[in-house]
C-alpha atoms as a PDB file:
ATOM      1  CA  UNK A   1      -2.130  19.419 -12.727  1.00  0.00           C
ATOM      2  CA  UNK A   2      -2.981  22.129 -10.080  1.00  0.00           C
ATOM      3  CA  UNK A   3      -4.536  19.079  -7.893  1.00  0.00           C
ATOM      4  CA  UNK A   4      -0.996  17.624  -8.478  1.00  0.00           C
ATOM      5  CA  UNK A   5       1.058  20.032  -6.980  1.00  0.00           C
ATOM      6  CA  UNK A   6      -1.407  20.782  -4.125  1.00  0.00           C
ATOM      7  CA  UNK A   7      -0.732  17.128  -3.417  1.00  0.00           C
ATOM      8  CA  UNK A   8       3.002  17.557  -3.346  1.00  0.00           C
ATOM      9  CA  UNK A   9       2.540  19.241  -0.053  1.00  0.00           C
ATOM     10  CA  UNK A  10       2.219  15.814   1.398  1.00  0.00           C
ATOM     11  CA  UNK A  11       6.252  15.991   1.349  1.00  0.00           C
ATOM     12  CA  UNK A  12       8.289  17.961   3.479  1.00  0.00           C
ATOM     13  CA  UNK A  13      11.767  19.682   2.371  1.00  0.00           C
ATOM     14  CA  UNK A  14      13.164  23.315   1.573  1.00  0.00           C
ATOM     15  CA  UNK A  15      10.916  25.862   0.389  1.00  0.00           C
ATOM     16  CA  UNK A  16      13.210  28.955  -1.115  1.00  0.00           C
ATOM     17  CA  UNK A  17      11.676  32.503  -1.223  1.00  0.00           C
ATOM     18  CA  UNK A  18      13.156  35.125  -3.727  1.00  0.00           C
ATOM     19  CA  UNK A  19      13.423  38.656  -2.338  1.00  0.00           C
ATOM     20  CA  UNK A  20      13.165  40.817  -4.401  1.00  0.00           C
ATOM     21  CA  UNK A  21      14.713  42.687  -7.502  1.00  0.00           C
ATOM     22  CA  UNK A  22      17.878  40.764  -9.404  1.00  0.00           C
ATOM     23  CA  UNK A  23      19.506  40.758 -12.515  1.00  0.00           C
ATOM     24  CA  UNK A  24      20.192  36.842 -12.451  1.00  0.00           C
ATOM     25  CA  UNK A  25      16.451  35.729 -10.733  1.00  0.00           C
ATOM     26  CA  UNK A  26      15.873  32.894 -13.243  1.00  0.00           C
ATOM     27  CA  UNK A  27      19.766  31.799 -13.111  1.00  0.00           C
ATOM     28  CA  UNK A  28      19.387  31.763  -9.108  1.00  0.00           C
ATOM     29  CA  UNK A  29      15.946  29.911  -8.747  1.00  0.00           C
ATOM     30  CA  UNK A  30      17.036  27.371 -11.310  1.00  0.00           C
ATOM     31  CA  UNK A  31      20.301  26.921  -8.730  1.00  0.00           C
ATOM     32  CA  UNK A  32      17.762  26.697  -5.735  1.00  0.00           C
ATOM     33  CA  UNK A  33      15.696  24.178  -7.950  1.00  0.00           C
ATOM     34  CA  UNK A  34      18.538  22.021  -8.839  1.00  0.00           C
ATOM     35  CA  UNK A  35      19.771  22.376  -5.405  1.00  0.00           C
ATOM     36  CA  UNK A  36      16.500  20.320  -4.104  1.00  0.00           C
ATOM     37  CA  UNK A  37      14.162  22.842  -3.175  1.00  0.00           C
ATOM     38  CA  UNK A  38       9.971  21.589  -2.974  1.00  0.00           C
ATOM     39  CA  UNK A  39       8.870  24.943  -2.653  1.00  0.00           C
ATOM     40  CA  UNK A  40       9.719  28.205  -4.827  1.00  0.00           C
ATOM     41  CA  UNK A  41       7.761  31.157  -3.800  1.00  0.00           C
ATOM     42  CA  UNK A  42       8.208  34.895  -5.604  1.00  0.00           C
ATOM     43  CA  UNK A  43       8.184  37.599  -3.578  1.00  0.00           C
ATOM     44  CA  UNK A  44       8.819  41.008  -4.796  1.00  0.00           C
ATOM     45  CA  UNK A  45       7.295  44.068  -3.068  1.00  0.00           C
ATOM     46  CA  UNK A  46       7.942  46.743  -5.713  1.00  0.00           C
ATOM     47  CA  UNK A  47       5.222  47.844  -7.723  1.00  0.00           C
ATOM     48  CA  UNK A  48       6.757  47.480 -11.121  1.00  0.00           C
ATOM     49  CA  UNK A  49       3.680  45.165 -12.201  1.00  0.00           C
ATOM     50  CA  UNK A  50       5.326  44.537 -15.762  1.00  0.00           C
ATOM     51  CA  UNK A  51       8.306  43.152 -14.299  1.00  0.00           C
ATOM     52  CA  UNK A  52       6.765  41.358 -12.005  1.00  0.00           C
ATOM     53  CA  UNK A  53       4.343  39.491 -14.509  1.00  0.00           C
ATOM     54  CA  UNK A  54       7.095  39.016 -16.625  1.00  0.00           C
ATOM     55  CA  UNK A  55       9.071  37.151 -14.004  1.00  0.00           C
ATOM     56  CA  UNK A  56       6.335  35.457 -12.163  1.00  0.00           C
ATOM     57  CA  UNK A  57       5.818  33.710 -15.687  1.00  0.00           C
ATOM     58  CA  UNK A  58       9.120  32.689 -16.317  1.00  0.00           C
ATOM     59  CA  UNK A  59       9.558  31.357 -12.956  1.00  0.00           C
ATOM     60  CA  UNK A  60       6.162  29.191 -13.555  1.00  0.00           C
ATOM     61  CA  UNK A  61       7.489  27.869 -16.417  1.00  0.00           C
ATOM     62  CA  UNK A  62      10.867  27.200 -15.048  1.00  0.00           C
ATOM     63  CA  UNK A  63       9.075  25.223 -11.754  1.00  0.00           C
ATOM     64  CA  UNK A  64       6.776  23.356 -13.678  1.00  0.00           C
ATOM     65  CA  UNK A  65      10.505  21.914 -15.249  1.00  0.00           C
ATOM     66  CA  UNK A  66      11.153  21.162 -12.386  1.00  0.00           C
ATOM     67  CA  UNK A  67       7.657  19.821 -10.800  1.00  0.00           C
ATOM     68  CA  UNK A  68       7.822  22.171  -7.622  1.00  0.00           C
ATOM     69  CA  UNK A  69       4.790  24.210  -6.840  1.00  0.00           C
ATOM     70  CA  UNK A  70       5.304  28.006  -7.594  1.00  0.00           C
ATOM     71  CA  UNK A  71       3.672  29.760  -4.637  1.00  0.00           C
ATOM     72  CA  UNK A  72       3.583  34.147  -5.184  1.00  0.00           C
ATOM     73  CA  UNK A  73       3.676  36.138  -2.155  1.00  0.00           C
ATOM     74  CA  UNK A  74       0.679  37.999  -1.434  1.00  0.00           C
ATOM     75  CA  UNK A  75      -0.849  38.928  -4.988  1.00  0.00           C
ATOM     76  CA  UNK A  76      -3.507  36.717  -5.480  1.00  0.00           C
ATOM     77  CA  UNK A  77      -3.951  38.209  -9.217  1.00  0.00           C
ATOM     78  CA  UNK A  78      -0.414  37.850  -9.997  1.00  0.00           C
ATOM     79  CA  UNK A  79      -0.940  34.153  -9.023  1.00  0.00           C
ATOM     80  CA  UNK A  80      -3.911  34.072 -11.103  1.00  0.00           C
ATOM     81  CA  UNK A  81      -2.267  35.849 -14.200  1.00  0.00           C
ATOM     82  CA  UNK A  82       0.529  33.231 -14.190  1.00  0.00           C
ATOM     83  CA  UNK A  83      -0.457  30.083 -13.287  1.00  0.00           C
ATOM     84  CA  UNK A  84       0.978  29.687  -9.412  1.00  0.00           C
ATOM     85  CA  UNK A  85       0.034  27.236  -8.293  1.00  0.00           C
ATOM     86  CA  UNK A  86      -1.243  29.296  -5.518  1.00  0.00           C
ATOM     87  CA  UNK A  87      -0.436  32.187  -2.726  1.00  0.00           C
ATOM     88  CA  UNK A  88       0.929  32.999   0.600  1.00  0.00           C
ATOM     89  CA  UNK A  89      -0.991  35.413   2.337  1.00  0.00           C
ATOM     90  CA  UNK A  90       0.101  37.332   5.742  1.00  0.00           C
ATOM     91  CA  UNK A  91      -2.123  39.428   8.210  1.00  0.00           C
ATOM     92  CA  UNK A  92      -3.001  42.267   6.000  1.00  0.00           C
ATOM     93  CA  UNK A  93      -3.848  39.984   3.114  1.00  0.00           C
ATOM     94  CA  UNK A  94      -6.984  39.236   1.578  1.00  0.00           C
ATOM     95  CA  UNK A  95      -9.202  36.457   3.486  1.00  0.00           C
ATOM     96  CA  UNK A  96      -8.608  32.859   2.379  1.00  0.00           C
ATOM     97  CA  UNK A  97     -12.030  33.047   1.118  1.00  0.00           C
ATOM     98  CA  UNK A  98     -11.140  35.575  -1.089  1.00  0.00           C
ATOM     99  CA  UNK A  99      -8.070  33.949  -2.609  1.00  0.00           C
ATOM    100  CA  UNK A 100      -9.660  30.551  -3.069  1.00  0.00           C
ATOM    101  CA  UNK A 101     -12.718  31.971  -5.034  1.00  0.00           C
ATOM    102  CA  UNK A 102     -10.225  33.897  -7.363  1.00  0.00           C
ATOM    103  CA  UNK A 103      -7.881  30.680  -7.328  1.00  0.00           C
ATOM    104  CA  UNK A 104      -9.939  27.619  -7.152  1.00  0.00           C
ATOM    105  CA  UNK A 105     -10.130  25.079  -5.039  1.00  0.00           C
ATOM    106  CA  UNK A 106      -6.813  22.966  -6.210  1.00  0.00           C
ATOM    107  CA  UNK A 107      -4.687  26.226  -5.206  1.00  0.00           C
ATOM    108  CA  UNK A 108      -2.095  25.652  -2.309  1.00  0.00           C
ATOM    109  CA  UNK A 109      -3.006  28.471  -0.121  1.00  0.00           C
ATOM    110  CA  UNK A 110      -0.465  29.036   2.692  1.00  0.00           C
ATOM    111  CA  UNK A 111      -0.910  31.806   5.589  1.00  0.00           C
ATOM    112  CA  UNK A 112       1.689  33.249   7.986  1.00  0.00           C
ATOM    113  CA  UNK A 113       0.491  32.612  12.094  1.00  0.00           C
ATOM    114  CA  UNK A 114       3.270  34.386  12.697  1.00  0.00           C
ATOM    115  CA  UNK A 115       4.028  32.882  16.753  1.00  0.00           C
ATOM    116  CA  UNK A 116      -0.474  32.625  17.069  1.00  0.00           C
ATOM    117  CA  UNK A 117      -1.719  28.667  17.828  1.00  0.00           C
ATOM    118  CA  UNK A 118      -4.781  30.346  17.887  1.00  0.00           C
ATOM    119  CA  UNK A 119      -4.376  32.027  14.308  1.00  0.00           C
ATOM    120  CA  UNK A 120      -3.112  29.127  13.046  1.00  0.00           C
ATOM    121  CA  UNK A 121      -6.634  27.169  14.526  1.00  0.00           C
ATOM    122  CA  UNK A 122      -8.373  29.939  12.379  1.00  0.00           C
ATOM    123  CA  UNK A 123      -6.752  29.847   9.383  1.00  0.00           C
ATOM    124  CA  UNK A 124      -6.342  26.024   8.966  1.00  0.00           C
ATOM    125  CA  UNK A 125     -10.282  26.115   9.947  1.00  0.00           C
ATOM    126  CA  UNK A 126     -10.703  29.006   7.043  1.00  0.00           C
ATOM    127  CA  UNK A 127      -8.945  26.434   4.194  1.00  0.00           C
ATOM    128  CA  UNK A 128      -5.512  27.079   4.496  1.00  0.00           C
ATOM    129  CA  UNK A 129      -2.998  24.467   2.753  1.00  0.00           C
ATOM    130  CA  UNK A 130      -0.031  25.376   5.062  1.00  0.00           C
ATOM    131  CA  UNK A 131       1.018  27.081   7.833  1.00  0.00           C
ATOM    132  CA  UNK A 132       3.708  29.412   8.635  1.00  0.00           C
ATOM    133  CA  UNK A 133       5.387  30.368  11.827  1.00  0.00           C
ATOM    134  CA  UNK A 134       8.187  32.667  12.665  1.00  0.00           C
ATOM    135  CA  UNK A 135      10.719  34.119  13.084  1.00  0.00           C
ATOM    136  CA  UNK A 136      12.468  31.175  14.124  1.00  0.00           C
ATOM    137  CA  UNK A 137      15.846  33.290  14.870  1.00  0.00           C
ATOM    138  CA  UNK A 138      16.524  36.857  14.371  1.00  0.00           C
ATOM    139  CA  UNK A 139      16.024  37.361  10.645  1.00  0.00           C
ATOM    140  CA  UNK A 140      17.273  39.901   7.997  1.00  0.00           C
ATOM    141  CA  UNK A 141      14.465  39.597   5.861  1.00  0.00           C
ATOM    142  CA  UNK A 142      12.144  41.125   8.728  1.00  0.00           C
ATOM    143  CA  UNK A 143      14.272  42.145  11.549  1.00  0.00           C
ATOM    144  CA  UNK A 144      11.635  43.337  13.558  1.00  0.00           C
ATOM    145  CA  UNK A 145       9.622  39.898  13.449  1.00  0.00           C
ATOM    146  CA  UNK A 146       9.025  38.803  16.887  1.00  0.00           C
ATOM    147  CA  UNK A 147      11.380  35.392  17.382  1.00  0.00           C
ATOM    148  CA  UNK A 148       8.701  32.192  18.009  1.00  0.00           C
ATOM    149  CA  UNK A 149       9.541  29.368  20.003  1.00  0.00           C
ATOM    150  CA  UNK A 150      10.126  25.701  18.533  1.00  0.00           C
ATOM    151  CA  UNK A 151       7.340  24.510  20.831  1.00  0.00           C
ATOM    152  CA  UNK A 152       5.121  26.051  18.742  1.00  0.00           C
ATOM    153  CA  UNK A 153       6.158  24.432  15.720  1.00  0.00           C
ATOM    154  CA  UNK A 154       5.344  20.654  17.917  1.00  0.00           C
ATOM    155  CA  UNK A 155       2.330  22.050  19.179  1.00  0.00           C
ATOM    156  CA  UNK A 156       1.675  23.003  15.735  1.00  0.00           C
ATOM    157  CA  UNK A 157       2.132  19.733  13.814  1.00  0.00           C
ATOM    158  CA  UNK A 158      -0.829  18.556  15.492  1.00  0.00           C
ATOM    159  CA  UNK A 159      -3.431  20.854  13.543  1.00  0.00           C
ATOM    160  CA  UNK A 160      -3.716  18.180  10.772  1.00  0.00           C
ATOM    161  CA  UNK A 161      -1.423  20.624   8.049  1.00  0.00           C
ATOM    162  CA  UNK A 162       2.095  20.520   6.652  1.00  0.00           C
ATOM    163  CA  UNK A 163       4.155  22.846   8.928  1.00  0.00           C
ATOM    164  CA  UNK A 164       6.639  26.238   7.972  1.00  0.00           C
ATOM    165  CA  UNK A 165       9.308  27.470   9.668  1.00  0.00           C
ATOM    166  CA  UNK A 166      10.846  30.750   8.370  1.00  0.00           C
ATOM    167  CA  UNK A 167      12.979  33.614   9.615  1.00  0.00           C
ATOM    168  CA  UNK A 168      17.112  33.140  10.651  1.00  0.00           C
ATOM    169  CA  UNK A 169      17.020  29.777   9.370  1.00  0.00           C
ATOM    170  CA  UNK A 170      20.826  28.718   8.535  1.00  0.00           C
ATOM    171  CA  UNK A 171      22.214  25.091   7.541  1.00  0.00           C
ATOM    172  CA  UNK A 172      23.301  25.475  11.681  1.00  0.00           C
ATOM    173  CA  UNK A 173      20.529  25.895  13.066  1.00  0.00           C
ATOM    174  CA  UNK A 174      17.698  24.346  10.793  1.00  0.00           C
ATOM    175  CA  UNK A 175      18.204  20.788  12.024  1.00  0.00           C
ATOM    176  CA  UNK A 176      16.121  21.214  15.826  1.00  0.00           C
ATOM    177  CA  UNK A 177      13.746  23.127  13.911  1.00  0.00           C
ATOM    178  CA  UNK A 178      12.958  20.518  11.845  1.00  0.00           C
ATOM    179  CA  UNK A 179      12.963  17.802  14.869  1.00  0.00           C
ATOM    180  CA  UNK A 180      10.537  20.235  16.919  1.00  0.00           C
ATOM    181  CA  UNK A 181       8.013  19.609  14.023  1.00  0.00           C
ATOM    182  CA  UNK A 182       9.308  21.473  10.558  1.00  0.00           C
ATOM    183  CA  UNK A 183       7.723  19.502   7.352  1.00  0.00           C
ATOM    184  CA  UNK A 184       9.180  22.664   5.206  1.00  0.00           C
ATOM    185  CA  UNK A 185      11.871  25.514   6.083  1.00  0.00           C
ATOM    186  CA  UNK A 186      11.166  28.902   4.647  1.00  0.00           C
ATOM    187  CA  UNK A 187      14.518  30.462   3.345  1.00  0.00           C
ATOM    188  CA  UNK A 188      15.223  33.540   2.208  1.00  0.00           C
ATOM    189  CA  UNK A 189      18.831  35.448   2.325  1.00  0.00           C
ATOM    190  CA  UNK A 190      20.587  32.327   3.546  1.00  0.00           C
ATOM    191  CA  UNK A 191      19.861  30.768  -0.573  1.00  0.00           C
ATOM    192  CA  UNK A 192      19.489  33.615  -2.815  1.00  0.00           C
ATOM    193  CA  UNK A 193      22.410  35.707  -0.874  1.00  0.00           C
ATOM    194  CA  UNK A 194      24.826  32.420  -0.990  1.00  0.00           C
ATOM    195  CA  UNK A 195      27.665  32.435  -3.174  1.00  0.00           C
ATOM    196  CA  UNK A 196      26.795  29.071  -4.504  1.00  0.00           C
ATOM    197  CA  UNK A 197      23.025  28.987  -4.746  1.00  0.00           C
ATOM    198  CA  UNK A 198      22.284  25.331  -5.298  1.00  0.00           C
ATOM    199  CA  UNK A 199      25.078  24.151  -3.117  1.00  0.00           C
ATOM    200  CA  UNK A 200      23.448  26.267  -0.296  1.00  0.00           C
ATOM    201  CA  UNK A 201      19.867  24.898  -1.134  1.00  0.00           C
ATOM    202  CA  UNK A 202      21.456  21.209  -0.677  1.00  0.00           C
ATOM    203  CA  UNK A 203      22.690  21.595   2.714  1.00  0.00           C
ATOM    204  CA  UNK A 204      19.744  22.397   4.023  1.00  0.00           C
ATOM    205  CA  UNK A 205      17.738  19.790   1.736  1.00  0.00           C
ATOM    206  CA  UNK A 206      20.573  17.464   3.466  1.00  0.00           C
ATOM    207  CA  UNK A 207      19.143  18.347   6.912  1.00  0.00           C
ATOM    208  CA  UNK A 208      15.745  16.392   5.746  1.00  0.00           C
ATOM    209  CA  UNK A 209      17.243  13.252   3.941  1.00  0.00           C
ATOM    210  CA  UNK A 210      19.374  12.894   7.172  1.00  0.00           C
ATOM    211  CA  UNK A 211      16.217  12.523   9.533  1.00  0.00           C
ATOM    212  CA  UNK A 212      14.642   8.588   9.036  1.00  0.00           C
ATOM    213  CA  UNK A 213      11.475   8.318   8.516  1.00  0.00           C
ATOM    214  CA  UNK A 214      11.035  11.087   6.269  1.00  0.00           C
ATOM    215  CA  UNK A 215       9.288  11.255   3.387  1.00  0.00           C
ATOM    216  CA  UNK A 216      10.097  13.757   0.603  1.00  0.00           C
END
């Protein structure tokens, strides 16, 4: 199955990031879910490592529903424990290397380049399954992340891997990041911190059946 939903990458569409602690996390990533999200990863950087297994779990059971790859920020053991279907790793990570022994080979591995080309060379030459780039717009989430330009996202769709954009990213202002060379949108506070979860996860999913040509 894990060769599966490495596969499913092949798509493009929303990929919805958790942040952090919440009383209603399952109720909410089931809304993102049914909303149309192709990506659901957990990130959560507390150290309560009970809670975090315990929730990691239930949201790998709750994506494999669902058939959307459950990606866990950071923790490669975590991803290991549950059953992710793999990990994003940023700068201070472990190597890709690393990850992949602990993982296997079937596990989506995705990386953050941040605004680098030349990262992003690296890490797609290192294995990577994805790459990320941002912030696209100032960003809550990190609001000192540097702000990268949407040429780099069309320089970057022609290193041969699926494409992230994260960081600001709003139903407004997703659509030229998407036609600069987007396959997935990273969003964070813009989903989870909606009033209406799902209905905010299918305007952006919207932005992607709107474009011809696309394949989801």
């Amino acid at each position: 199955m894990s060769t599966l939903l490495r596969s499913r990458l092949r798509g493009k569409g929303v990929y919805a990031i958790t942040d952090g602690p919440r009383d209603d996390l399952f109720a909410a990533v089931e809304a993102a879910l049914a909303g149309g999200a192709r990506l659901l990863q957990y990130r959560d950087k507390t150290t309560d490592g009970e809670r975090r297994l315990q929730e990691a779990t239930e949201l790998a059971s709750i994506c494999a529903r669902y058939g959307v790859p459950l990606i866990i920020n950071d923790d490669v053991g975590l991803a290991k424990a549950t059953g992710a279907a793999g990990v994003h790793l940023g700068v201070q990570d472990v190597p890709i290397a690393e990850a992949r022994e602990q993982l296997g080979e079937d596990a989506i591995i995705g990386v953050s380049c941040y605004g680098s080309l030349d990262r992003a060379r690296q890490l797609r030459d290192e294995g990577a399954d994805y790459l990320g780039f941002g912030a696209m717009y100032p960003s809550t989430t990190k609001p000192h992340a540097p702000v990268t330009t949407h040429d780099v996202l069309t320089q970057a769709s022609q290193l041969g891997l699926p494409v992230v954009a994260i960081g600001g990213l709003t139903p407004d202002n997703t659509g030229p990041v998407i036609d600069a060379g987007a396959d997935y949108v990273a969003v964070v506070s813009a989903i989870f911190a909606a009033p209406d979860i799902q209905a905010a996860t299918r305007r952006f999913a919207d932005l992607f059946d709107a474009r011809p040509g696309i394949i989801q």
